[in-house]
N, C-alpha and C. Protein backbone atom coordinates (compact mmCIF):
# COMPACT_ATOMS: atom_id res chain seq x y z
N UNK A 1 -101.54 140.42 -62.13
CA UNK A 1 -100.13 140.63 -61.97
C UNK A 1 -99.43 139.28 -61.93
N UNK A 2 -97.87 139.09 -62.94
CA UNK A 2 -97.58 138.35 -62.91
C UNK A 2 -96.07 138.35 -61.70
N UNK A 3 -95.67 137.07 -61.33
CA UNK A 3 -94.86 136.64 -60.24
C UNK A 3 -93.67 137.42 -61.15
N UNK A 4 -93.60 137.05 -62.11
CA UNK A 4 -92.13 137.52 -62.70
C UNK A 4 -91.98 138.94 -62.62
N UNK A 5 -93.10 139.81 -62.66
CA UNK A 5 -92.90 141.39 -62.82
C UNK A 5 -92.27 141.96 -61.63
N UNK A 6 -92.09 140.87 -60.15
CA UNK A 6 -91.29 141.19 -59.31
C UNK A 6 -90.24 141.31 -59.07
N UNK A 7 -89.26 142.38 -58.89
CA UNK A 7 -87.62 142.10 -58.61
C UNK A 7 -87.27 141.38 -57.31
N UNK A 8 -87.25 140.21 -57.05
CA UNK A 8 -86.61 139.79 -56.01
C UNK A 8 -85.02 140.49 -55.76
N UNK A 9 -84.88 140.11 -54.16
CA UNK A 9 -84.09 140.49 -53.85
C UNK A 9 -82.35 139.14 -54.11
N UNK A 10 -81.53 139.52 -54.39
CA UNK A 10 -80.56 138.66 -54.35
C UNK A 10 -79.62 137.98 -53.13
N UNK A 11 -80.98 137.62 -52.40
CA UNK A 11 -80.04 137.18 -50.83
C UNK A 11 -79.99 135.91 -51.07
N UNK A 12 -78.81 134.77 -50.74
CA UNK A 12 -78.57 133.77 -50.73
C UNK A 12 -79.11 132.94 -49.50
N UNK A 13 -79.27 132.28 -49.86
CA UNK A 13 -79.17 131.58 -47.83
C UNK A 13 -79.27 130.22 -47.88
N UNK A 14 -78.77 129.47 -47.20
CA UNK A 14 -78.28 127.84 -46.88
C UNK A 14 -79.36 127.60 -46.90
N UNK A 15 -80.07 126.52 -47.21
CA UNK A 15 -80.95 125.16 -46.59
C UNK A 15 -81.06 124.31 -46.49
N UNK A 16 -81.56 123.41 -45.30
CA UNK A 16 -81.06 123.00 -44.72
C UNK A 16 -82.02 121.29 -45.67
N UNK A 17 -81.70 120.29 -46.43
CA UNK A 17 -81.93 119.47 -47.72
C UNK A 17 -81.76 118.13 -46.54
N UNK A 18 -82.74 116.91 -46.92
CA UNK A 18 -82.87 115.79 -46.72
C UNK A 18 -81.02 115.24 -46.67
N UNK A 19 -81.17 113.92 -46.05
CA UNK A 19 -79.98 113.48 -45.94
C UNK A 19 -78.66 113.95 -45.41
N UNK A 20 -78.96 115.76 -44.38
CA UNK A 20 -78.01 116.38 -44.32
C UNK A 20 -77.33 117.12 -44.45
N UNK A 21 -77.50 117.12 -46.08
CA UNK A 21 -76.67 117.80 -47.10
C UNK A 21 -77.40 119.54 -47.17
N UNK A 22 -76.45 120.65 -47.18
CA UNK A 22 -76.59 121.79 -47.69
C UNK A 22 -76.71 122.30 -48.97
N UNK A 23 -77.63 122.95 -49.61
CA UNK A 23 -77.49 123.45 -50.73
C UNK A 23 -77.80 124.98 -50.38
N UNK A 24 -76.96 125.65 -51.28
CA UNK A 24 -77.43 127.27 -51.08
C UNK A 24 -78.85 127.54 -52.23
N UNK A 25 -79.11 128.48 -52.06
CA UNK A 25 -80.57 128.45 -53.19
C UNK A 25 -80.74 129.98 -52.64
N UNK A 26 -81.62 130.83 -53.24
CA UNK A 26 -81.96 132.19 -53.19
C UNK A 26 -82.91 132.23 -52.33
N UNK A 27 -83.20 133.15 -51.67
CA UNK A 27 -84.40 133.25 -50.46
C UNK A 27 -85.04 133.45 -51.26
N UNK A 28 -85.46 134.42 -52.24
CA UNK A 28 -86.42 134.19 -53.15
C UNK A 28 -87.55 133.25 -53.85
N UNK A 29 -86.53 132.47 -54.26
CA UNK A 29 -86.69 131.36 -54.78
C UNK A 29 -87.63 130.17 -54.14
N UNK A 30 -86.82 130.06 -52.32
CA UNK A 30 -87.56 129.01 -51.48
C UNK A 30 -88.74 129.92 -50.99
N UNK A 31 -88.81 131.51 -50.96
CA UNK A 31 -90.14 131.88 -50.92
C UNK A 31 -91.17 131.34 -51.78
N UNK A 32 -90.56 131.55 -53.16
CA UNK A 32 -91.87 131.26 -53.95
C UNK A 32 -92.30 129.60 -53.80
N UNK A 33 -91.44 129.06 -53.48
CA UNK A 33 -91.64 127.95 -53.35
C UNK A 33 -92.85 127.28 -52.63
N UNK A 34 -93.20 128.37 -51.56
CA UNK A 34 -94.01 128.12 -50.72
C UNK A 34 -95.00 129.18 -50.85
N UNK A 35 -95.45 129.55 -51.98
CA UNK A 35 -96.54 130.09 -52.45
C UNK A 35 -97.37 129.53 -53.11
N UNK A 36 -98.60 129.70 -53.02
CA UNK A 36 -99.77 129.13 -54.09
C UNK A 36 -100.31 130.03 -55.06
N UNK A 37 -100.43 130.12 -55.94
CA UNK A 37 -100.55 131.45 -56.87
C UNK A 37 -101.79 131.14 -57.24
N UNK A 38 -102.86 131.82 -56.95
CA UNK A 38 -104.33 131.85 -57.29
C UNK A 38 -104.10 131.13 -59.03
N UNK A 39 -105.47 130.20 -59.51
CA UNK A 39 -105.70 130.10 -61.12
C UNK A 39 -106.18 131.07 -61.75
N UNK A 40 -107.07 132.44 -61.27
CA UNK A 40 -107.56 133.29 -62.31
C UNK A 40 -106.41 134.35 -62.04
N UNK A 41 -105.46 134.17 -61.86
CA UNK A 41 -104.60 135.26 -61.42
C UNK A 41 -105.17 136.77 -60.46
N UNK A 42 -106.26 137.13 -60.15
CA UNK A 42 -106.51 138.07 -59.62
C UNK A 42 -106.57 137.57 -57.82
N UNK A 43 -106.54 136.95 -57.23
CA UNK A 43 -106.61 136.34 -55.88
C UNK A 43 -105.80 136.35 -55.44
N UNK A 44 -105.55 136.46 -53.97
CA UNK A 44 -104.44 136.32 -52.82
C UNK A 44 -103.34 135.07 -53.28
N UNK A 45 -102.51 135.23 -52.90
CA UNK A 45 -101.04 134.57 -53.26
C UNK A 45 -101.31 133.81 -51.57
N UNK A 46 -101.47 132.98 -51.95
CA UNK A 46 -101.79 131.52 -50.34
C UNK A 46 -100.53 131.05 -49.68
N UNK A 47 -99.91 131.55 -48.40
CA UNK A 47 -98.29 130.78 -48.13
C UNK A 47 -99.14 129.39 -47.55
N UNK A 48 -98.53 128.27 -48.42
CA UNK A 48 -98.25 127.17 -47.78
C UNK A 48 -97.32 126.58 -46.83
N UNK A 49 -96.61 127.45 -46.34
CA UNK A 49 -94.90 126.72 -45.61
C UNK A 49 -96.03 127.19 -44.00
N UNK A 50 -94.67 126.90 -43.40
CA UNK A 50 -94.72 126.69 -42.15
C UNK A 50 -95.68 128.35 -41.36
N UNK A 51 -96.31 128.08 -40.41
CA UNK A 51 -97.16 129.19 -39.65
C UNK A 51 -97.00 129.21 -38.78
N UNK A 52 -97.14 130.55 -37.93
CA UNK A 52 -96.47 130.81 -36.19
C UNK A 52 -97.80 130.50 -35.80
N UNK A 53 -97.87 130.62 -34.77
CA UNK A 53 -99.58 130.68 -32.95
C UNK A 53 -100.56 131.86 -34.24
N UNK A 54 -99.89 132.70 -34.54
CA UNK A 54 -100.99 133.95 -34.94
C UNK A 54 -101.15 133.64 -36.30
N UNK A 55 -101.56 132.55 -37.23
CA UNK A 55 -102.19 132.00 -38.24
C UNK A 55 -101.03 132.75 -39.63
N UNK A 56 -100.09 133.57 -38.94
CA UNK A 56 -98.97 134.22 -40.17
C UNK A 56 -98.20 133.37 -40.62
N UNK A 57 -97.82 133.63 -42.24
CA UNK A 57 -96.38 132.76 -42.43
C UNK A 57 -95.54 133.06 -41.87
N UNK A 58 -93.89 132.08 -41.84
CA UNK A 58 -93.12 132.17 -40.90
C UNK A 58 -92.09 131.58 -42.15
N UNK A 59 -91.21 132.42 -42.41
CA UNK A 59 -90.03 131.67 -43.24
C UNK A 59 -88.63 132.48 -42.53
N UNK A 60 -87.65 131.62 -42.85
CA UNK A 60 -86.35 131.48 -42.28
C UNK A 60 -85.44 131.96 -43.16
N UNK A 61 -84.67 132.95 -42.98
CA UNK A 61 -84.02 133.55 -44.18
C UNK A 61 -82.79 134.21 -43.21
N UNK A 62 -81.07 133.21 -43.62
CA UNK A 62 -79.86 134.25 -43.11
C UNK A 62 -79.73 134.06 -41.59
N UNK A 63 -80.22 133.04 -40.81
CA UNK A 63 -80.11 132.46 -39.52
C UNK A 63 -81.16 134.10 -39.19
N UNK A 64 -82.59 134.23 -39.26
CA UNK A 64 -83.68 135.31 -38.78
C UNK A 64 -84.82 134.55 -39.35
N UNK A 65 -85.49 134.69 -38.70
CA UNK A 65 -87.31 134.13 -38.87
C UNK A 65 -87.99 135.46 -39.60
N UNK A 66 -88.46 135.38 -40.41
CA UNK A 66 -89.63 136.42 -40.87
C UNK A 66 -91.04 135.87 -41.20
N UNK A 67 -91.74 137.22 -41.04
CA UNK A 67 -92.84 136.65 -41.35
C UNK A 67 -93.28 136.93 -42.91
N UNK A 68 -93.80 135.85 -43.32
CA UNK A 68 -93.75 135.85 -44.70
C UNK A 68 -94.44 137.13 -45.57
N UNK A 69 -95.63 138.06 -44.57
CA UNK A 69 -95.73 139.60 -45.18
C UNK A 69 -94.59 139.91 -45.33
N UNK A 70 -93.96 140.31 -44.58
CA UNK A 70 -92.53 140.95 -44.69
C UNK A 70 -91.46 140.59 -45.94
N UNK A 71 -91.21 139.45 -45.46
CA UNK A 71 -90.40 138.87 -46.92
C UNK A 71 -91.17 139.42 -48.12
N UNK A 72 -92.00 138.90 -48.32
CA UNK A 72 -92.93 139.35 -49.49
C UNK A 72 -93.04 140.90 -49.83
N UNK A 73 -92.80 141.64 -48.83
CA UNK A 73 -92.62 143.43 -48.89
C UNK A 73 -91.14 143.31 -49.48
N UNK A 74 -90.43 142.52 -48.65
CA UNK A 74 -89.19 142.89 -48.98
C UNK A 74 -88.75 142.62 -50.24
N UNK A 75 -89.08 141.76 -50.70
CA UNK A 75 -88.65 141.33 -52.01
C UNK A 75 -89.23 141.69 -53.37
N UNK A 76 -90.65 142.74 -52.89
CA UNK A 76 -91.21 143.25 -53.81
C UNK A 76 -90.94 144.98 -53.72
N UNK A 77 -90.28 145.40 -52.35
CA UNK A 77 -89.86 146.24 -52.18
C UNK A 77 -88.62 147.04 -51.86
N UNK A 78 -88.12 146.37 -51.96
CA UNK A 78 -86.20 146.08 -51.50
C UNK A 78 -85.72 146.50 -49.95
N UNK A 79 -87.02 146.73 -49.50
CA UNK A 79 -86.85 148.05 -47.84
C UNK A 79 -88.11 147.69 -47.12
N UNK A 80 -87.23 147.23 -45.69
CA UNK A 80 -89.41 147.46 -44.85
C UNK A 80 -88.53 148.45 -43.49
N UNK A 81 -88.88 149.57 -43.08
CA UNK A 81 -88.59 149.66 -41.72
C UNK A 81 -88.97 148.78 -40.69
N UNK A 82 -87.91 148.58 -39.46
CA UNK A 82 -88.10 147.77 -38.96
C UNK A 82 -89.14 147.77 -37.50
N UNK A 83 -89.76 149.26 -37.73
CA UNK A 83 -90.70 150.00 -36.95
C UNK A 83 -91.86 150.05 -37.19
N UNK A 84 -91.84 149.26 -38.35
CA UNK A 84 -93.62 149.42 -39.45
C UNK A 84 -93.65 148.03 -39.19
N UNK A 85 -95.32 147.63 -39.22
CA UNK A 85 -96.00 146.08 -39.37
C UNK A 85 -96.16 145.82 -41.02
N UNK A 86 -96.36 145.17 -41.41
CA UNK A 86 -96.53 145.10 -42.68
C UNK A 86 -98.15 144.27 -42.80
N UNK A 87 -99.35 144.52 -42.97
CA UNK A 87 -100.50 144.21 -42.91
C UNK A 87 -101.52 143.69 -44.30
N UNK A 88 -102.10 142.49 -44.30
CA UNK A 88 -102.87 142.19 -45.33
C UNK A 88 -104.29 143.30 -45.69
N UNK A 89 -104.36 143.83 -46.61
CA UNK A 89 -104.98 144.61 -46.94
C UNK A 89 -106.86 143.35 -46.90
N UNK A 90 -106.56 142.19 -47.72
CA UNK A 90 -108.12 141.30 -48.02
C UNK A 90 -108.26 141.14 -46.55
N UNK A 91 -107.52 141.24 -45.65
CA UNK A 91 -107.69 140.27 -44.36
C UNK A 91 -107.30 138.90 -44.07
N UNK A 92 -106.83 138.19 -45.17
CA UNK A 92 -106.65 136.95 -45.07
C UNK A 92 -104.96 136.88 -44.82
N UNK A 93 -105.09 136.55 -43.36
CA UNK A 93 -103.90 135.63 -42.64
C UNK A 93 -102.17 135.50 -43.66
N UNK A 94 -102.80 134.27 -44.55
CA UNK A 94 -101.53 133.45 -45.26
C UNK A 94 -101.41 134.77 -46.93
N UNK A 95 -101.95 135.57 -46.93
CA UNK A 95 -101.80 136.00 -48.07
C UNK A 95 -100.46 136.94 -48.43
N UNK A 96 -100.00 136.60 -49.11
CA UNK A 96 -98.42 137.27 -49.31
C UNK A 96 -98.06 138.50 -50.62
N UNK A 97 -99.50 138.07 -51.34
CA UNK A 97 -99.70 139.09 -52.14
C UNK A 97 -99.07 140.25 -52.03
N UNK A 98 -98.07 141.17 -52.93
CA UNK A 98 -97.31 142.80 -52.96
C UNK A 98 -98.53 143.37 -52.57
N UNK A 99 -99.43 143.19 -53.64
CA UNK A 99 -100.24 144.55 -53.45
C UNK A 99 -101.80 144.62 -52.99
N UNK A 100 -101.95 143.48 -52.35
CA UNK A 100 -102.67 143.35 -50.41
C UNK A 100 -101.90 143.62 -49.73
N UNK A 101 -100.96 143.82 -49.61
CA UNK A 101 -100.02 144.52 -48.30
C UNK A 101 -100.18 145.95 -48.19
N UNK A 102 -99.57 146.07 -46.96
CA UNK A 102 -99.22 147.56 -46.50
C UNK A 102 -99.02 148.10 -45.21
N UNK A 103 -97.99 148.98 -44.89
CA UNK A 103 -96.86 149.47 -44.20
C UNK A 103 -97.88 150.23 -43.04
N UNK A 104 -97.70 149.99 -41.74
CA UNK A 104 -98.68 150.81 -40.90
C UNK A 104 -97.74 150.94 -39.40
N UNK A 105 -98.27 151.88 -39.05
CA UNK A 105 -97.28 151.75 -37.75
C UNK A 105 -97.97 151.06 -36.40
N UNK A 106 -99.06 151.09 -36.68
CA UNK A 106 -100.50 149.66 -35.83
C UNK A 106 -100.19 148.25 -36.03
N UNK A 107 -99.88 147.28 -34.84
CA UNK A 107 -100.16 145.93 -35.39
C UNK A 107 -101.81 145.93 -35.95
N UNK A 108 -102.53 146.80 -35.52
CA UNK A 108 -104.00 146.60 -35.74
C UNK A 108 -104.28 147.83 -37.28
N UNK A 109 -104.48 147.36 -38.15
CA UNK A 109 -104.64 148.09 -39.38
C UNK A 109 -105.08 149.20 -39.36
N UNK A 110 -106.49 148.62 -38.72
CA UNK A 110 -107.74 149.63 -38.70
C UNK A 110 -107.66 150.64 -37.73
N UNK A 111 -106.48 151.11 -36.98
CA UNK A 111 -106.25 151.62 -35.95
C UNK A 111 -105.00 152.54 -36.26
N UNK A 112 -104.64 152.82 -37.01
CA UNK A 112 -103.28 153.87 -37.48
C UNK A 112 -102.80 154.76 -36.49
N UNK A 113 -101.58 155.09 -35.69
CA UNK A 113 -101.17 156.09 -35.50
C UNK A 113 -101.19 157.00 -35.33
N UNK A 114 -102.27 157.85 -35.48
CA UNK A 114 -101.87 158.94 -36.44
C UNK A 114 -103.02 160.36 -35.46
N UNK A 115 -102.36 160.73 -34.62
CA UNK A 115 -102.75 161.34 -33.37
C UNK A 115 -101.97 163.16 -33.81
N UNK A 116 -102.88 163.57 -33.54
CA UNK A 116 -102.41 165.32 -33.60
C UNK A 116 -101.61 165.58 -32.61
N UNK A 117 -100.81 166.92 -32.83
CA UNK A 117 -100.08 167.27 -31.94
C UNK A 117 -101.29 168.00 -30.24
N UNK A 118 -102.14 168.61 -30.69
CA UNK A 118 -103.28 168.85 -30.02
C UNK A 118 -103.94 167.41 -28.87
N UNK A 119 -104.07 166.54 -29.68
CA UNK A 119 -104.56 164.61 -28.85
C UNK A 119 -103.17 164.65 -28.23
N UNK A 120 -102.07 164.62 -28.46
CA UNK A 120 -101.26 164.21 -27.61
C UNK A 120 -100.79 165.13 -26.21
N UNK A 121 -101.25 166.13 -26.76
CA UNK A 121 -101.27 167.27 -25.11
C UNK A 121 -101.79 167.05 -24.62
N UNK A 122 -103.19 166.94 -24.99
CA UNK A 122 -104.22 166.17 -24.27
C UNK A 122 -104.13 164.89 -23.53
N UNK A 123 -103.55 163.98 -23.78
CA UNK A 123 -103.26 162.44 -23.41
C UNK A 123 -102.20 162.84 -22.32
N UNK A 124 -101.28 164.13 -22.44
CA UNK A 124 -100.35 164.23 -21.56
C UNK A 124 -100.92 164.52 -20.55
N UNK A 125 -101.86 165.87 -20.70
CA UNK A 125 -102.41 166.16 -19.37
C UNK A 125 -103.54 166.10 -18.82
N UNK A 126 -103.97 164.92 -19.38
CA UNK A 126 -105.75 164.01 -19.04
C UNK A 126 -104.98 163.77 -17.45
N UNK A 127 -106.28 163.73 -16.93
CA UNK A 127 -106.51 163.15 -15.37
C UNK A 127 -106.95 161.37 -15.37
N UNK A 128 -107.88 160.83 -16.82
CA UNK A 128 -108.14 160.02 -16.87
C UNK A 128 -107.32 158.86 -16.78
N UNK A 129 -107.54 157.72 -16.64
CA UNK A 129 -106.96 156.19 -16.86
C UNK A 129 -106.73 155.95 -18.35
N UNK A 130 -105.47 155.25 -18.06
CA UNK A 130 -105.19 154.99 -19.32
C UNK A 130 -106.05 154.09 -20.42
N UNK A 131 -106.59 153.30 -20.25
CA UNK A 131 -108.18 152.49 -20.27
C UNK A 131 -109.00 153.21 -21.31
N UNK A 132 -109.60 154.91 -20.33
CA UNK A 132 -110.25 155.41 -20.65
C UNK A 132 -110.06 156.50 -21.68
N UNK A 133 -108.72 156.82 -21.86
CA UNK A 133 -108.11 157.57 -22.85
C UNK A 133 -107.79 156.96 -23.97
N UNK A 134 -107.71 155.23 -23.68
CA UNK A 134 -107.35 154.71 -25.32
C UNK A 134 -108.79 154.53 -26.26
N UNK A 135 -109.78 154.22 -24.96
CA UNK A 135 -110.95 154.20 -25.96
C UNK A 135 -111.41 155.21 -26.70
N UNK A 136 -110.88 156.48 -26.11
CA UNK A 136 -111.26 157.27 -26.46
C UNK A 136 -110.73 157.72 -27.73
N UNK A 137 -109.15 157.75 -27.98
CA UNK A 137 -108.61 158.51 -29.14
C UNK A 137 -108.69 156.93 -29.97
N UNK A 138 -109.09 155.63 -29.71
CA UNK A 138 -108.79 154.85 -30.65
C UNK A 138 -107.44 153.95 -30.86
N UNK A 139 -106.88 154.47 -29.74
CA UNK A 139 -105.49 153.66 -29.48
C UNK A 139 -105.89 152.50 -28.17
N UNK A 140 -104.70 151.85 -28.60
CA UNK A 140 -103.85 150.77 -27.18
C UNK A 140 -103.60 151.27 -26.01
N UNK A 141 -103.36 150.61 -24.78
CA UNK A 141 -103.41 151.58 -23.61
C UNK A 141 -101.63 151.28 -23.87
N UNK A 142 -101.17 150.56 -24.39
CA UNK A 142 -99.45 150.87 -24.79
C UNK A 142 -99.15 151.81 -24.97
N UNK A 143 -99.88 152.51 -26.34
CA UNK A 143 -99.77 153.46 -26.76
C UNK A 143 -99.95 154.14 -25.94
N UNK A 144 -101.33 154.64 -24.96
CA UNK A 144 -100.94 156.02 -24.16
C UNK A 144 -99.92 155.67 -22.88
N UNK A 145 -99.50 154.89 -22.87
CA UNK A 145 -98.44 154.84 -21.66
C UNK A 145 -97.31 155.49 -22.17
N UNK A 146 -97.03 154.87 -23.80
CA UNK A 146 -95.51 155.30 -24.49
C UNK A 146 -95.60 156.80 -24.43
N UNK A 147 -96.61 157.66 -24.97
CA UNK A 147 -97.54 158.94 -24.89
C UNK A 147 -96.89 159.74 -23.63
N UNK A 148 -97.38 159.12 -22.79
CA UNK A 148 -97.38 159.72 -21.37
C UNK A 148 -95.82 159.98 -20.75
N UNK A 149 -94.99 158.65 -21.47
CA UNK A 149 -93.72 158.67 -20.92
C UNK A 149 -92.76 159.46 -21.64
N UNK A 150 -93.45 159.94 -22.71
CA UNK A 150 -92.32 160.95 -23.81
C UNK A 150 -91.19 159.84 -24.79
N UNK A 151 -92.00 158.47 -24.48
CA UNK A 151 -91.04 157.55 -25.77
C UNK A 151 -92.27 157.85 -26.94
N UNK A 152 -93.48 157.68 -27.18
CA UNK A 152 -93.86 158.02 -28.56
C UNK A 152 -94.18 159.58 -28.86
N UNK A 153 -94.34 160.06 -30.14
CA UNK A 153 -94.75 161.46 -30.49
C UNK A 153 -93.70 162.32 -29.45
N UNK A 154 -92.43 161.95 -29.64
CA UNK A 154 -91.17 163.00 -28.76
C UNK A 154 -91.54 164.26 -29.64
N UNK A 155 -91.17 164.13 -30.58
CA UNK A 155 -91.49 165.72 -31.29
C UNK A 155 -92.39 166.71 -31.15
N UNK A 156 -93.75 166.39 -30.05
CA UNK A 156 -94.59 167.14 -29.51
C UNK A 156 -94.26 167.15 -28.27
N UNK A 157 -93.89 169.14 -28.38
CA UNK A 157 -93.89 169.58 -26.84
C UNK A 157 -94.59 170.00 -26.41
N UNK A 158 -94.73 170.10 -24.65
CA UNK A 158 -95.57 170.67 -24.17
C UNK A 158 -95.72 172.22 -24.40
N UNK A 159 -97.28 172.76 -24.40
CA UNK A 159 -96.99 174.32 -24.49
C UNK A 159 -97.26 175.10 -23.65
């Protein structure tokens, strides 16, 4: 896949240029800038720019920090909810690649969401620790707290 077959998005944004001086330039644009584009073309797209504590890119776009999955969704996708993680499919950290990505509602990939209406009655009216209920269904003990408090899976009622 080539870089061009992507529609970037048309957001402008200031940056901030040696000596002072402002130039506007396309977020796009200073994205790719800070990409490494594999030589056999089939390989992860490498961000070279700047990286947060958690080994992710980190680019600056419109006075907001993103992380460079995201941008890279966004601009290959015109839309990310702002409730979804956006996750490297190879595993590798800096990779910005469209289509190694993907939309999950887990910071943890391998760990999806995705609980029956049946698990969540259950999680409501376990006696157990929260500890012992995440190991169990495969979740965060976040998750069964949110569970427990009626902020996640609202749409399952009790019966």
């Amino acid at each position: 896949m080539r870089v061009s077959a992507f529609q970037p998005a048309q957001v402008i944004i200031d940056v901030h240029r040696a000596k002072r001086r402002y130039t506007r330039m396309r977020a796009d644009a200073r994205f790719w800038d800070k990409v490494l584009l594999p030589a056999d073309g089939d390989g992860c797209f490498e961000w070279i720019g700047a990286r947060k504590h958690s080994r992710r890119g980190q680019l600056h776009m419109g006075h907001k920090n993103f992380c460079a999955q995201r941008a890279s969704w966004l601009f290959a996708h015109g839309s990310c909810p702002y409730d979804m993680f956006v996750l490297n499919r190879c595993g590798n950290f800096g990779c910005v690649r469209p289509d190694h990505l993907y939309l999950t509602q887990s910071c943890r990939g391998n760990r999806p969401l995705k609980l029956s209406p049946e698990q969540v009655r259950a999680i409501r009216s376990a006696e157990l620790s929260h500890r012992l209920l995440a190991e169990r269904y495969g979740v965060s003990k976040t998750t069964i707290t949110m569970i427990r408090l009626c902020k996640a899976y609202e749409e399952v009622s009790e019966p």
